[in-house]
PDB file of N, CA and C in Angstrom:
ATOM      1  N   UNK A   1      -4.312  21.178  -3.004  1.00  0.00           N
ATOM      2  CA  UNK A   1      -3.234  21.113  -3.961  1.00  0.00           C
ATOM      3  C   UNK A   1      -2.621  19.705  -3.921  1.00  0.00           C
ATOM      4  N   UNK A   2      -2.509  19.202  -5.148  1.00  0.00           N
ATOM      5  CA  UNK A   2      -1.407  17.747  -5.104  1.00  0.00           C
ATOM      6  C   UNK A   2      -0.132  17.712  -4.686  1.00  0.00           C
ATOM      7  N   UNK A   3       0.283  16.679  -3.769  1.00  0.00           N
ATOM      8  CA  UNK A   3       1.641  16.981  -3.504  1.00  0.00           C
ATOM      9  C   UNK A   3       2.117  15.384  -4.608  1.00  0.00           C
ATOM     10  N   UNK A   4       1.733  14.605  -4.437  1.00  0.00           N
ATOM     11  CA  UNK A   4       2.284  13.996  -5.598  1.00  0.00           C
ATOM     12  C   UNK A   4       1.480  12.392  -5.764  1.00  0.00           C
ATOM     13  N   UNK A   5       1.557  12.181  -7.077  1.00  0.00           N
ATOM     14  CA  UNK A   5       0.897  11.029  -7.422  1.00  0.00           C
ATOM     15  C   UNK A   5       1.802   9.868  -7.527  1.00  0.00           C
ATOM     16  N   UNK A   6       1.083   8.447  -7.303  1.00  0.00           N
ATOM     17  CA  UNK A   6       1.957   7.617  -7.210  1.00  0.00           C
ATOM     18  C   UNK A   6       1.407   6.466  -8.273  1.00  0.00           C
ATOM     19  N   UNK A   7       1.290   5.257  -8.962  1.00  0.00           N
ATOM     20  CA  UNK A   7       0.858   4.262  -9.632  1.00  0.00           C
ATOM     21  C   UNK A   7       1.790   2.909  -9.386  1.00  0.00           C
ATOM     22  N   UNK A   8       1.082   1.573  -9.244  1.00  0.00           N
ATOM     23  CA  UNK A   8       2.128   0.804  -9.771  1.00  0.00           C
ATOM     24  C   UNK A   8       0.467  -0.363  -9.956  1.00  0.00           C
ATOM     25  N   UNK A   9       1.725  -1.124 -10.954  1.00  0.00           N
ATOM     26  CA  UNK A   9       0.818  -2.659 -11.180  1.00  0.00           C
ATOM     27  C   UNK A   9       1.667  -3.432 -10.590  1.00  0.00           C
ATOM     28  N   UNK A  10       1.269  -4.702 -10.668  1.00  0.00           N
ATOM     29  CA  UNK A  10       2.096  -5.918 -10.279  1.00  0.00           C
ATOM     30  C   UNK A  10       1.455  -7.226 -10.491  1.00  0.00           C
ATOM     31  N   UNK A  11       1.949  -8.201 -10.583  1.00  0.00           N
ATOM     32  CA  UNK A  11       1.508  -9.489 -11.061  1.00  0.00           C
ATOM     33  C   UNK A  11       0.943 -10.333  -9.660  1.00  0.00           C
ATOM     34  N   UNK A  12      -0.506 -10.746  -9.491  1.00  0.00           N
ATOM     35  CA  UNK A  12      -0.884 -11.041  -8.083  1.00  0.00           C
ATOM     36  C   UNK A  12       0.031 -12.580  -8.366  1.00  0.00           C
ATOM     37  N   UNK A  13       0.171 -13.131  -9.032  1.00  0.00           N
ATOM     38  CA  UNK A  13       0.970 -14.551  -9.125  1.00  0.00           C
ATOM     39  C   UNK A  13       2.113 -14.451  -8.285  1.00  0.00           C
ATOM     40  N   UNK A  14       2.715 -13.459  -8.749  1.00  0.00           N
ATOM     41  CA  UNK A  14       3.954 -13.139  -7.904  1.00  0.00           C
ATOM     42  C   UNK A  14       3.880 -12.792  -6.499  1.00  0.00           C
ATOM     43  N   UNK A  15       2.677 -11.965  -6.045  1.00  0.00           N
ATOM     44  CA  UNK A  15       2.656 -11.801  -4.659  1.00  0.00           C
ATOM     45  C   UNK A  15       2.128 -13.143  -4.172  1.00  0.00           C
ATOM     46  N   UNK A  16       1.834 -13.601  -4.791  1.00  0.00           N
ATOM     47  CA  UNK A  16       0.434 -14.972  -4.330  1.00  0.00           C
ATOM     48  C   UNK A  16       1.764 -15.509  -3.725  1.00  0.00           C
ATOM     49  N   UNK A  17       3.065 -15.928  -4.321  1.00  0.00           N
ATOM     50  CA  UNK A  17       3.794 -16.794  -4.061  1.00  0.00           C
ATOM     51  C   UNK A  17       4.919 -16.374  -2.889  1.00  0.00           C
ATOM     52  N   UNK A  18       5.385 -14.703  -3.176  1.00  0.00           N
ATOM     53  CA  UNK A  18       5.939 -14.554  -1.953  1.00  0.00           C
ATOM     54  C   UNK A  18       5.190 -14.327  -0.418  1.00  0.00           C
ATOM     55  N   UNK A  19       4.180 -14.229  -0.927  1.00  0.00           N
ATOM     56  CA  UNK A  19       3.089 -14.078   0.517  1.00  0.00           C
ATOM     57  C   UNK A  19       3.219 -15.489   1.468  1.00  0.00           C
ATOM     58  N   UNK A  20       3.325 -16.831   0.155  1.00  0.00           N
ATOM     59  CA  UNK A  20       3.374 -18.104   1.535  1.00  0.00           C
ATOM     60  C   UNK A  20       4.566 -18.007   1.999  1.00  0.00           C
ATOM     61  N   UNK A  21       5.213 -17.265   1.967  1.00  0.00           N
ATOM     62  CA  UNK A  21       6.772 -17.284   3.382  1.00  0.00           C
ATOM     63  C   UNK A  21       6.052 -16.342   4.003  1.00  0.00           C
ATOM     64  N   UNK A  22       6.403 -16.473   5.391  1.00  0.00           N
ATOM     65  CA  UNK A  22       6.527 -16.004   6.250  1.00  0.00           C
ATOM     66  C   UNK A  22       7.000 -14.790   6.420  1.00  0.00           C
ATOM     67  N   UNK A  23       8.500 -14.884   6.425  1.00  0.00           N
ATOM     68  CA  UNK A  23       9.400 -13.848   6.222  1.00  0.00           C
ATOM     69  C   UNK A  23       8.566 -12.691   5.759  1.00  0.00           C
ATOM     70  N   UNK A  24       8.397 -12.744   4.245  1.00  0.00           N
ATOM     71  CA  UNK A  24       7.731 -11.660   3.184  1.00  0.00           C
ATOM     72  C   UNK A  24       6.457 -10.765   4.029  1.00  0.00           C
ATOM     73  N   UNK A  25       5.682 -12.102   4.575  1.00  0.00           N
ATOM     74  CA  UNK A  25       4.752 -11.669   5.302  1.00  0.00           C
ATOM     75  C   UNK A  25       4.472 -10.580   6.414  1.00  0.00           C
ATOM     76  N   UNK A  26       5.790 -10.567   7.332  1.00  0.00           N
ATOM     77  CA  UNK A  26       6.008  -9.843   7.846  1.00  0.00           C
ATOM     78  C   UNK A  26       6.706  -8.504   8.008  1.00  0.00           C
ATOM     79  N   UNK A  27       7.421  -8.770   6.958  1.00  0.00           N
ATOM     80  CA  UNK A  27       7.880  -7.760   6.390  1.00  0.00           C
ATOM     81  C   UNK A  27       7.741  -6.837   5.943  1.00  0.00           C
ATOM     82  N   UNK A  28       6.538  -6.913   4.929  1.00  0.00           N
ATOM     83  CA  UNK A  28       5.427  -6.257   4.307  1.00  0.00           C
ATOM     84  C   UNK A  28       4.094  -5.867   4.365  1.00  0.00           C
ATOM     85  N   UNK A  29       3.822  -6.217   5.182  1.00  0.00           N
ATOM     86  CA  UNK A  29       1.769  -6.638   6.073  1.00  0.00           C
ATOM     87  C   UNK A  29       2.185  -6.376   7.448  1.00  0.00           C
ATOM     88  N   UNK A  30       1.414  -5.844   8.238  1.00  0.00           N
ATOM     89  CA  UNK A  30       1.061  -5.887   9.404  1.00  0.00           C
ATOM     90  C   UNK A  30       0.024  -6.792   9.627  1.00  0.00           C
ATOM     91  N   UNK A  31      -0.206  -7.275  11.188  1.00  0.00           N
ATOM     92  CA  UNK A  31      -0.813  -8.026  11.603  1.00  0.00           C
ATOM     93  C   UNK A  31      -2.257  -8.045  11.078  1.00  0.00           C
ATOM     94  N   UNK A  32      -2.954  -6.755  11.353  1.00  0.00           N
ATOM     95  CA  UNK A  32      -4.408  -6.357  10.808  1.00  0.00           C
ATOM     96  C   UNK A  32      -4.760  -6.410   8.949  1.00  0.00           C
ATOM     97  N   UNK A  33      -3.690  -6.239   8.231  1.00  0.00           N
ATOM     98  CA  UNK A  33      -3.393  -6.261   6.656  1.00  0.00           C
ATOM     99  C   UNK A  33      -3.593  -8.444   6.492  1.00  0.00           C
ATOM    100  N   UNK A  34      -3.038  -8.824   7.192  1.00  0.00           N
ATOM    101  CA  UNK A  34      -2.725 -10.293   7.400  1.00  0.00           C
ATOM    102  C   UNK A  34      -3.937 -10.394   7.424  1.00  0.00           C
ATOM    103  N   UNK A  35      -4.577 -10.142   9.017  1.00  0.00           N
ATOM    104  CA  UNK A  35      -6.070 -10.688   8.636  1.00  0.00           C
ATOM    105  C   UNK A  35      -6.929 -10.373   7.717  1.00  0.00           C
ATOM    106  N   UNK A  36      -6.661  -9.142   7.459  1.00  0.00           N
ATOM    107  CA  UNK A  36      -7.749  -8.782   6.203  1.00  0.00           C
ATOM    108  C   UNK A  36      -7.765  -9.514   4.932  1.00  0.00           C
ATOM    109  N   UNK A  37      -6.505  -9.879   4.301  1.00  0.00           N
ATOM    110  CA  UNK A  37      -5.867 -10.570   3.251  1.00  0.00           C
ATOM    111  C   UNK A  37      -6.506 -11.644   3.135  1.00  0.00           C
ATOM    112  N   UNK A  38      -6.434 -12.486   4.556  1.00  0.00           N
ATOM    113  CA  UNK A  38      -6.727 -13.659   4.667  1.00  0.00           C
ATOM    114  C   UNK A  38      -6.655 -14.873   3.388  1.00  0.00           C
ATOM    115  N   UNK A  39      -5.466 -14.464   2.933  1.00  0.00           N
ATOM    116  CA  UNK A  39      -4.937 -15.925   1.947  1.00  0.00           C
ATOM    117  C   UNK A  39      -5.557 -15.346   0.521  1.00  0.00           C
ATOM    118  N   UNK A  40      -6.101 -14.085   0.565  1.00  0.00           N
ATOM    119  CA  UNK A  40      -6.868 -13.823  -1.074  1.00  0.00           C
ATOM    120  C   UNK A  40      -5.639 -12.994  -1.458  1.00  0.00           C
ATOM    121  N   UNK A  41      -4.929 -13.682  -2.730  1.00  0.00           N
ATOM    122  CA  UNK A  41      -4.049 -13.257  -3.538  1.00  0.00           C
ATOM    123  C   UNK A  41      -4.324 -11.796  -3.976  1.00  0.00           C
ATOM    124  N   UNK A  42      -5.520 -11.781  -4.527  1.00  0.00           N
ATOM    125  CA  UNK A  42      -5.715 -10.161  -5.523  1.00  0.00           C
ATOM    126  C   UNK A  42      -5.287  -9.736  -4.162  1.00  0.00           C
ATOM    127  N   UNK A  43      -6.182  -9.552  -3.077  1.00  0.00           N
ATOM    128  CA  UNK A  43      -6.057  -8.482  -1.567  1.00  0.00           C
ATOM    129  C   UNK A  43      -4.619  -7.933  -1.332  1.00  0.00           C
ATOM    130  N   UNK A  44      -3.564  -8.798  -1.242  1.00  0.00           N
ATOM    131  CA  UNK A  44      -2.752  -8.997  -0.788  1.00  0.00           C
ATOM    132  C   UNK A  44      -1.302  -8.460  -1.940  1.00  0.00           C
ATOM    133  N   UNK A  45      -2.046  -8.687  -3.159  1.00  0.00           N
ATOM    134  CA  UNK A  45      -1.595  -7.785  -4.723  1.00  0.00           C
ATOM    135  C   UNK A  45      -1.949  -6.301  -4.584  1.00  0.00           C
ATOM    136  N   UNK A  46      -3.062  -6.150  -4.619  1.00  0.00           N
ATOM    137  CA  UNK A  46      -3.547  -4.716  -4.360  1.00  0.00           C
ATOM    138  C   UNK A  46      -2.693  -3.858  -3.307  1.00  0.00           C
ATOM    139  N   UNK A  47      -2.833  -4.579  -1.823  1.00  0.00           N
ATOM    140  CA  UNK A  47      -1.957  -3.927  -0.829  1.00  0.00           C
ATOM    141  C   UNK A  47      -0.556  -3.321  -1.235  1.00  0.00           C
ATOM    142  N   UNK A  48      -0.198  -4.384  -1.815  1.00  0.00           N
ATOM    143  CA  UNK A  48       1.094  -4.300  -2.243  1.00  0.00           C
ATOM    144  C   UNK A  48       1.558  -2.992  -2.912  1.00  0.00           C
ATOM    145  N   UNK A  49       0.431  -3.119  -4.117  1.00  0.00           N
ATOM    146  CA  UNK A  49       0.742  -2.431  -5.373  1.00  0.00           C
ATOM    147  C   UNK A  49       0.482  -0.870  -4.796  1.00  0.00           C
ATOM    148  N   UNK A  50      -0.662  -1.049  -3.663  1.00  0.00           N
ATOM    149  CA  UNK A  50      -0.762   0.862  -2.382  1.00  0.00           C
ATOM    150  C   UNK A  50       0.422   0.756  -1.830  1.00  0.00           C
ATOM    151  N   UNK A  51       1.419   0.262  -1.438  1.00  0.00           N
ATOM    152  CA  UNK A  51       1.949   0.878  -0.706  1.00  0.00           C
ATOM    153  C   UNK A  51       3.913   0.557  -1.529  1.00  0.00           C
ATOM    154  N   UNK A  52       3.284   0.636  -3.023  1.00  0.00           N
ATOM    155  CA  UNK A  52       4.300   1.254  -3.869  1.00  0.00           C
ATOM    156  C   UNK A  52       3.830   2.403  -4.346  1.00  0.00           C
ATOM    157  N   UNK A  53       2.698   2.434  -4.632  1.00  0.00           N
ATOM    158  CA  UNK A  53       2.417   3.641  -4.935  1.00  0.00           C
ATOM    159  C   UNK A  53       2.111   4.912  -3.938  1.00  0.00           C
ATOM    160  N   UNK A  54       2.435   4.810  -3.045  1.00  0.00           N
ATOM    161  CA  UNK A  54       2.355   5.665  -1.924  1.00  0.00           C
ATOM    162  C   UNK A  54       3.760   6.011  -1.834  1.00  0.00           C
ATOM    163  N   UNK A  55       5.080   5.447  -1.852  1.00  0.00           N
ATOM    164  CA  UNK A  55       6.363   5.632  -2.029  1.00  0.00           C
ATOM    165  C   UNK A  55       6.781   6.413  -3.528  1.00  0.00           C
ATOM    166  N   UNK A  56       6.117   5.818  -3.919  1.00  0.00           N
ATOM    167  CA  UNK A  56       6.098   7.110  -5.582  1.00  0.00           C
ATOM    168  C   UNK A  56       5.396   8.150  -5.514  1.00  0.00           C
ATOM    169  N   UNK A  57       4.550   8.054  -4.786  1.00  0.00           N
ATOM    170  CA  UNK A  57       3.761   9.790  -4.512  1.00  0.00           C
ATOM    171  C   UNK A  57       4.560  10.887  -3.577  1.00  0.00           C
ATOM    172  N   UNK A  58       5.463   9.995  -2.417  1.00  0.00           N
ATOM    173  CA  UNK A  58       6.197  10.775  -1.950  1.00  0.00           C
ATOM    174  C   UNK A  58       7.609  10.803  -2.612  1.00  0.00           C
ATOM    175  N   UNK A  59       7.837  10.204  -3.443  1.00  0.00           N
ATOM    176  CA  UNK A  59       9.008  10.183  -4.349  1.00  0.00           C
ATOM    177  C   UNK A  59      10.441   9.819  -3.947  1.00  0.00           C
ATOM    178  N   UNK A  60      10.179   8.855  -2.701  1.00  0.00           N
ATOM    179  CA  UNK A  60      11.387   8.317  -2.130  1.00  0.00           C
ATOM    180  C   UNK A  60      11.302   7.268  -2.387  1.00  0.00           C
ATOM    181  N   UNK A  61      10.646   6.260  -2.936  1.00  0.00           N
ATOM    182  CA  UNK A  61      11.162   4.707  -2.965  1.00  0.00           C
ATOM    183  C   UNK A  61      11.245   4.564  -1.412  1.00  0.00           C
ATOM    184  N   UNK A  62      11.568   2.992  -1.390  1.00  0.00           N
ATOM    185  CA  UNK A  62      11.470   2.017  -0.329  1.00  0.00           C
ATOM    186  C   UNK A  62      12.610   2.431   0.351  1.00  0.00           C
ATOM    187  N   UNK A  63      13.695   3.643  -0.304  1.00  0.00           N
ATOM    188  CA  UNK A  63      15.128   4.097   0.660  1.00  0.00           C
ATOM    189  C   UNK A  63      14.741   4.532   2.145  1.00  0.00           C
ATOM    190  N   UNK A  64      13.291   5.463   2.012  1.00  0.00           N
ATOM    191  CA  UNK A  64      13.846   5.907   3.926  1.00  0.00           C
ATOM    192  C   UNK A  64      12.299   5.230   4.354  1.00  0.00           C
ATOM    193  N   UNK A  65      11.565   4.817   3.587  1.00  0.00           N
ATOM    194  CA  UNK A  65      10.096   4.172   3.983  1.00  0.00           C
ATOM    195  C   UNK A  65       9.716   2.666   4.126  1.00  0.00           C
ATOM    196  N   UNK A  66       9.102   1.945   4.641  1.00  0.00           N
ATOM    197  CA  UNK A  66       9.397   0.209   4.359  1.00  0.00           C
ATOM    198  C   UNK A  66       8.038   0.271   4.289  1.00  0.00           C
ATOM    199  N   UNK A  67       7.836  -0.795   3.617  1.00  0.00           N
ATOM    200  CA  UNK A  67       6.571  -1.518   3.181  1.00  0.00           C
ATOM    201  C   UNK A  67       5.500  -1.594   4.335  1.00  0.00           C
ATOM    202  N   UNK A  68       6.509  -1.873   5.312  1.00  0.00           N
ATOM    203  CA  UNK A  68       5.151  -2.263   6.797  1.00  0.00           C
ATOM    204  C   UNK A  68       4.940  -0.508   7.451  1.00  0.00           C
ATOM    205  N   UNK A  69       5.333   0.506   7.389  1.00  0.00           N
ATOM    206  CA  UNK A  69       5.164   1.590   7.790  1.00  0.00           C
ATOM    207  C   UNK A  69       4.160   1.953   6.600  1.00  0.00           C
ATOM    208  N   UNK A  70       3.448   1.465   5.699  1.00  0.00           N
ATOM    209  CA  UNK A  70       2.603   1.818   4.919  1.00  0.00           C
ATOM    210  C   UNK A  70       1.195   0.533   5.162  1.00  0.00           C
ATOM    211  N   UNK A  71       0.334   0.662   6.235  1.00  0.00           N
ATOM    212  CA  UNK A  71      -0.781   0.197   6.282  1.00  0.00           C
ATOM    213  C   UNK A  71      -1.828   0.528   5.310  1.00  0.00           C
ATOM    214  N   UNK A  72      -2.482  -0.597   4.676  1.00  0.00           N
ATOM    215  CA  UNK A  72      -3.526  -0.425   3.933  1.00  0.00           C
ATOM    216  C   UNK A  72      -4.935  -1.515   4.077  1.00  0.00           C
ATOM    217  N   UNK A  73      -5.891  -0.329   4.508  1.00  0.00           N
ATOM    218  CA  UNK A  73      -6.723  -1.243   5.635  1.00  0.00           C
ATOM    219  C   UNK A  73      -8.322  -1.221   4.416  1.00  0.00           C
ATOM    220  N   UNK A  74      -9.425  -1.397   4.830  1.00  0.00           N
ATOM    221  CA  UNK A  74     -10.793  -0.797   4.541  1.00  0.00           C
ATOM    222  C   UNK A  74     -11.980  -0.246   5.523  1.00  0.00           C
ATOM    223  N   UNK A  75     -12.721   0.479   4.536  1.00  0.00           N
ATOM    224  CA  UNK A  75     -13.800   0.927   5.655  1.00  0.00           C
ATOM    225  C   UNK A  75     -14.826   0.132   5.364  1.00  0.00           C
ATOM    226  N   UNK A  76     -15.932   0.141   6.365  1.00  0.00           N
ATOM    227  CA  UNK A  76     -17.131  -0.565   6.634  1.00  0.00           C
ATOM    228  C   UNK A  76     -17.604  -0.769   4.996  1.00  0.00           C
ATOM    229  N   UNK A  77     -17.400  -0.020   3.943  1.00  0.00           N
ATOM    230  CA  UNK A  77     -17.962  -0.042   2.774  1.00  0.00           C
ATOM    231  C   UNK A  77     -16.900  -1.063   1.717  1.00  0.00           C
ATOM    232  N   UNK A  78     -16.023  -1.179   2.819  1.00  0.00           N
ATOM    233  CA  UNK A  78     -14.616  -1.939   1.628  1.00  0.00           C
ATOM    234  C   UNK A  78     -13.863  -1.097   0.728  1.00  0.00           C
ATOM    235  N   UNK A  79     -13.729   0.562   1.083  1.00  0.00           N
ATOM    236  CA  UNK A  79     -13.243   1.243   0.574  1.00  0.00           C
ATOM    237  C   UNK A  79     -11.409   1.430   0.845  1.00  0.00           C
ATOM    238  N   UNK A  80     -10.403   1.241  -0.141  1.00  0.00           N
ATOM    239  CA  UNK A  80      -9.245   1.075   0.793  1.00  0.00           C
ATOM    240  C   UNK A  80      -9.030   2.139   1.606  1.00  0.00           C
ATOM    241  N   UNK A  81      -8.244   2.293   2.560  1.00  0.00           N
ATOM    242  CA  UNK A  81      -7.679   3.478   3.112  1.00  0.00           C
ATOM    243  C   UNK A  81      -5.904   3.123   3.601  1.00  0.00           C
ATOM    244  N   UNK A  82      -5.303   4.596   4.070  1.00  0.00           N
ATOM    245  CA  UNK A  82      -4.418   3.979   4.161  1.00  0.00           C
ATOM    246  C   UNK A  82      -3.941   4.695   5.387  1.00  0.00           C
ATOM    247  N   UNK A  83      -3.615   3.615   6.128  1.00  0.00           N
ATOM    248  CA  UNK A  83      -2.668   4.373   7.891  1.00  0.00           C
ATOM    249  C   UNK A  83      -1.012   4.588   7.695  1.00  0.00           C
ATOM    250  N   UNK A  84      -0.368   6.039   8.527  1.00  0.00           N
ATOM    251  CA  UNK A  84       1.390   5.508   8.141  1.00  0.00           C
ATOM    252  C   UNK A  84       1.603   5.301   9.622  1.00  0.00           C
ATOM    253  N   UNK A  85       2.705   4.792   9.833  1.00  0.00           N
ATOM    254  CA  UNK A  85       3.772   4.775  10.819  1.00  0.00           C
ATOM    255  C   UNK A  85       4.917   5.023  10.622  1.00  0.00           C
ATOM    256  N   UNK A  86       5.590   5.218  11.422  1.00  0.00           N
ATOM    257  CA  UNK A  86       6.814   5.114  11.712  1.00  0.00           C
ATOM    258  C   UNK A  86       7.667   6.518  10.510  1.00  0.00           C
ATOM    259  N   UNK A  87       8.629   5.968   9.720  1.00  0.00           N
ATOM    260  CA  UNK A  87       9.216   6.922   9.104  1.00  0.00           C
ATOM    261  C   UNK A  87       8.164   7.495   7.704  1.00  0.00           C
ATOM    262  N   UNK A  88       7.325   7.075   7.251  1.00  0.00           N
ATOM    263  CA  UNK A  88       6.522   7.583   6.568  1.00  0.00           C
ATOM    264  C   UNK A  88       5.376   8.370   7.418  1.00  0.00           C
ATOM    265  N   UNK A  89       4.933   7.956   8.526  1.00  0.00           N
ATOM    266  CA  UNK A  89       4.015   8.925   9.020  1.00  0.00           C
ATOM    267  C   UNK A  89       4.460  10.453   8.879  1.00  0.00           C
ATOM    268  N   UNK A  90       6.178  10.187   9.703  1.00  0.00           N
ATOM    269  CA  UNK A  90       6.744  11.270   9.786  1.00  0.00           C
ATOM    270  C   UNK A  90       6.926  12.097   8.174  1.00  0.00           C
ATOM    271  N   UNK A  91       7.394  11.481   7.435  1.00  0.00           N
ATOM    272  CA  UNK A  91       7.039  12.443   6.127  1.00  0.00           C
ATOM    273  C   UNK A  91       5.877  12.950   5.560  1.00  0.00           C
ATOM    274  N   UNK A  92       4.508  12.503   5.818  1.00  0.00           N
ATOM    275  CA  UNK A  92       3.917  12.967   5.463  1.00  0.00           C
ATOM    276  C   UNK A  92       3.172  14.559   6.473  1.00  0.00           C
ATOM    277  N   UNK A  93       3.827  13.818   7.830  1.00  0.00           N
ATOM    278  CA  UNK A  93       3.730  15.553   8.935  1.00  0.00           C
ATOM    279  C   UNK A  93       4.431  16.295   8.249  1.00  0.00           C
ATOM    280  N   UNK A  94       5.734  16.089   7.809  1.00  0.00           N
ATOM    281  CA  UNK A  94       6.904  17.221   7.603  1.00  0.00           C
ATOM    282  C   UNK A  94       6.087  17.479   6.083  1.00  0.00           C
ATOM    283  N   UNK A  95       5.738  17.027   5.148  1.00  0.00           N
ATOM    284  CA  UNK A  95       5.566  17.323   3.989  1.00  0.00           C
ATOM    285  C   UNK A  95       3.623  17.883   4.049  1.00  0.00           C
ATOM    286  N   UNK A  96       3.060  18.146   4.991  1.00  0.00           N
ATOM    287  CA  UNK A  96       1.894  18.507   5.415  1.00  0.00           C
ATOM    288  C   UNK A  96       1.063  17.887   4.010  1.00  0.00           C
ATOM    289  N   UNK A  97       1.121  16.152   4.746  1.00  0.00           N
ATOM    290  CA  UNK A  97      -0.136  15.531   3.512  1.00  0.00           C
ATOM    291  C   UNK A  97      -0.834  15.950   4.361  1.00  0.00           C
ATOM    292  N   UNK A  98      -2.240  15.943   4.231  1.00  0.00           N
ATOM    293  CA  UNK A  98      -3.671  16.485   4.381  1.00  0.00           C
ATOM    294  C   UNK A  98      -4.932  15.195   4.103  1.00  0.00           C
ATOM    295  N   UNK A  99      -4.430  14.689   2.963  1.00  0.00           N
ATOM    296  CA  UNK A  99      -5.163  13.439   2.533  1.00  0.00           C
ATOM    297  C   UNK A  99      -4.894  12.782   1.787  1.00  0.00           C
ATOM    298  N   UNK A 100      -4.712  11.136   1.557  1.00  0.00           N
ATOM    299  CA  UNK A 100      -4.017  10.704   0.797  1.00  0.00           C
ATOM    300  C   UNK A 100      -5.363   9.544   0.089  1.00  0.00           C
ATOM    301  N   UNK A 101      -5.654   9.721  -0.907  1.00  0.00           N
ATOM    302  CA  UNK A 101      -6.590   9.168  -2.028  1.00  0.00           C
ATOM    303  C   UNK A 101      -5.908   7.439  -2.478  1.00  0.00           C
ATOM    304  N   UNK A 102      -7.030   7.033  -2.247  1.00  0.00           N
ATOM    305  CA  UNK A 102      -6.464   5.361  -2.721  1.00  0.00           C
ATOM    306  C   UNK A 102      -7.533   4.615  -3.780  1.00  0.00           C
ATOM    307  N   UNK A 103      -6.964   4.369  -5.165  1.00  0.00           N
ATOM    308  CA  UNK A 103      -7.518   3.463  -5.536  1.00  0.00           C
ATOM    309  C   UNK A 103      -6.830   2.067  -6.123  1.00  0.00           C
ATOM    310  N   UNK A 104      -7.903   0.558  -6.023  1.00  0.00           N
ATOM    311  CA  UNK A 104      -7.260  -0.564  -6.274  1.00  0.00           C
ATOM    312  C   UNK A 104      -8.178  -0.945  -7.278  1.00  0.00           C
ATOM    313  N   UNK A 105      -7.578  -1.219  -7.820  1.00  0.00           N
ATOM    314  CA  UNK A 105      -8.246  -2.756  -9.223  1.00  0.00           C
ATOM    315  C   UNK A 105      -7.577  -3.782  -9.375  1.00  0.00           C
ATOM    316  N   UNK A 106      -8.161  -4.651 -10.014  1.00  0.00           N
ATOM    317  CA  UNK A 106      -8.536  -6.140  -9.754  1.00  0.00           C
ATOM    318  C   UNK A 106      -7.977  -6.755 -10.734  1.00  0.00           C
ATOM    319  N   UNK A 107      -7.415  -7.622 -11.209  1.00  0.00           N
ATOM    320  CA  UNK A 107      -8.136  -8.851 -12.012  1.00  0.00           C
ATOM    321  C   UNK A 107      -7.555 -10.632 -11.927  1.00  0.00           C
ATOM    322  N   UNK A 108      -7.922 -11.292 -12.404  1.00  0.00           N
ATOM    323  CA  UNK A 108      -7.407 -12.301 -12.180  1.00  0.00           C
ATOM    324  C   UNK A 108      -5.693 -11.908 -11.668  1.00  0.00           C
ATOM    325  N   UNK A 109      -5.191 -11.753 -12.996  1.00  0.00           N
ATOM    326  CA  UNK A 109      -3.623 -11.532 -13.230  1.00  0.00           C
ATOM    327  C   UNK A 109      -2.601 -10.681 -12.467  1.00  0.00           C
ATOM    328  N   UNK A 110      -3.850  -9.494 -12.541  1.00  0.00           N
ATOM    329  CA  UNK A 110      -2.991  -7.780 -11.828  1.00  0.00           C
ATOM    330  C   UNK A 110      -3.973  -7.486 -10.932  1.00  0.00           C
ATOM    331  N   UNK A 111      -2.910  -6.508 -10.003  1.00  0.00           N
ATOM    332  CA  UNK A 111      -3.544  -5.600  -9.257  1.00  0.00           C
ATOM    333  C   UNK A 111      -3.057  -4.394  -9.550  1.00  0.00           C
ATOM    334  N   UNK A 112      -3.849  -2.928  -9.759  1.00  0.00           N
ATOM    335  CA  UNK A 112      -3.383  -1.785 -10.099  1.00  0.00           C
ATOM    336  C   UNK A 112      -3.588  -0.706  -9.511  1.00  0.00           C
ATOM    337  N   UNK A 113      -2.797   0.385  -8.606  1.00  0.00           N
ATOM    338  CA  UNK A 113      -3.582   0.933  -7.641  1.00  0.00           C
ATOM    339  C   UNK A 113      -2.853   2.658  -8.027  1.00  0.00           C
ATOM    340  N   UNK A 114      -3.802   3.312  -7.264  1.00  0.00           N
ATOM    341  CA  UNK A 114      -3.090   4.718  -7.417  1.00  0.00           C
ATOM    342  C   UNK A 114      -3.272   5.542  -6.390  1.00  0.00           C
ATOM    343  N   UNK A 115      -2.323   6.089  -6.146  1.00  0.00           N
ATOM    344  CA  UNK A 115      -2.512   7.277  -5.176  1.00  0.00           C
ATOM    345  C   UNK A 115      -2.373   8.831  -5.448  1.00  0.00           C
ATOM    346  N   UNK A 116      -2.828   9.800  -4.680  1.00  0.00           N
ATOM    347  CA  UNK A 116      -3.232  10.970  -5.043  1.00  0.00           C
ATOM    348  C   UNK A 116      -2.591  11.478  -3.789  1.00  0.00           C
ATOM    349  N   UNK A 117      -2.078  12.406  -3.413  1.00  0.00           N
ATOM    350  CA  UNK A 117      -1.438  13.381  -2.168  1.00  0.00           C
ATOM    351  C   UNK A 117      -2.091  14.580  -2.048  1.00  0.00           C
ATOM    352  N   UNK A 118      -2.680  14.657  -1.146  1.00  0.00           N
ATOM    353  CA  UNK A 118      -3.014  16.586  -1.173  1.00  0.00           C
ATOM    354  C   UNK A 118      -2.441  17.071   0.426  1.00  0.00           C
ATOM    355  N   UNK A 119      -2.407  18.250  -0.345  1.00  0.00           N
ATOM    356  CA  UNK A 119      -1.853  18.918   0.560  1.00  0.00           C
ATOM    357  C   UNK A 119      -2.881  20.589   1.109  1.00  0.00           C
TER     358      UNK A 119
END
């Protein structure tokens, strides 16, 4: 059963640019997301755009969840996936996610991603 869907786009220009601070960087990426990124704008757009749309699937916004408690990694195939911590792990125990579905697209300009919740 779906527990809830999430979508967002975003302009990789815009992440391209808050990504060279630091600050942003850490804020939003974990260490392992950092290396993966490795300076590629779309990567780092995409991430982004999962782990808004993972806050819209659980339908709280960034109020009780932060950006870095939403890891978004790949598998051996380059498929995204996504790890929680901290106060989102915990919602998705209490809200018994089961599996959480990730997709990203590309393009020069945007990154567009979606998520799926089951329960």
């Amino acid at each position: 059963m779906i527990y809830g869907i999430g979508t967002d786009l975003i302009e990789v220009a815009r992440v391209k640019k808050a990504y060279e601070k630091e600050s942003f960087r850490k804020k939003i990426y974990t260490e392992q997301e950092q290396a993966l990124i490795a300076d590629n704008a779309q990567r780092a757009a995409g991430n982004f755009a999962v782990k808004e749309s993972v806050v819209k699937a659980f339908g709280t916004g960034f109020r009780t969840i932060s950006a870095i408690d939403i890891e978004v990694l790949r598998d051996e195939l380059g498929k995204p996936y996504v790890v929680l911590h901290g106060p989102a792990k915990e919602q998705a125990e209490s809200s018994n996610i089961l599996q959480i579905h990730v997709s990203i697209s590309n393009t020069k300009e945007y990154a567009v991603s979606y998520v799926v919740m089951e329960v």
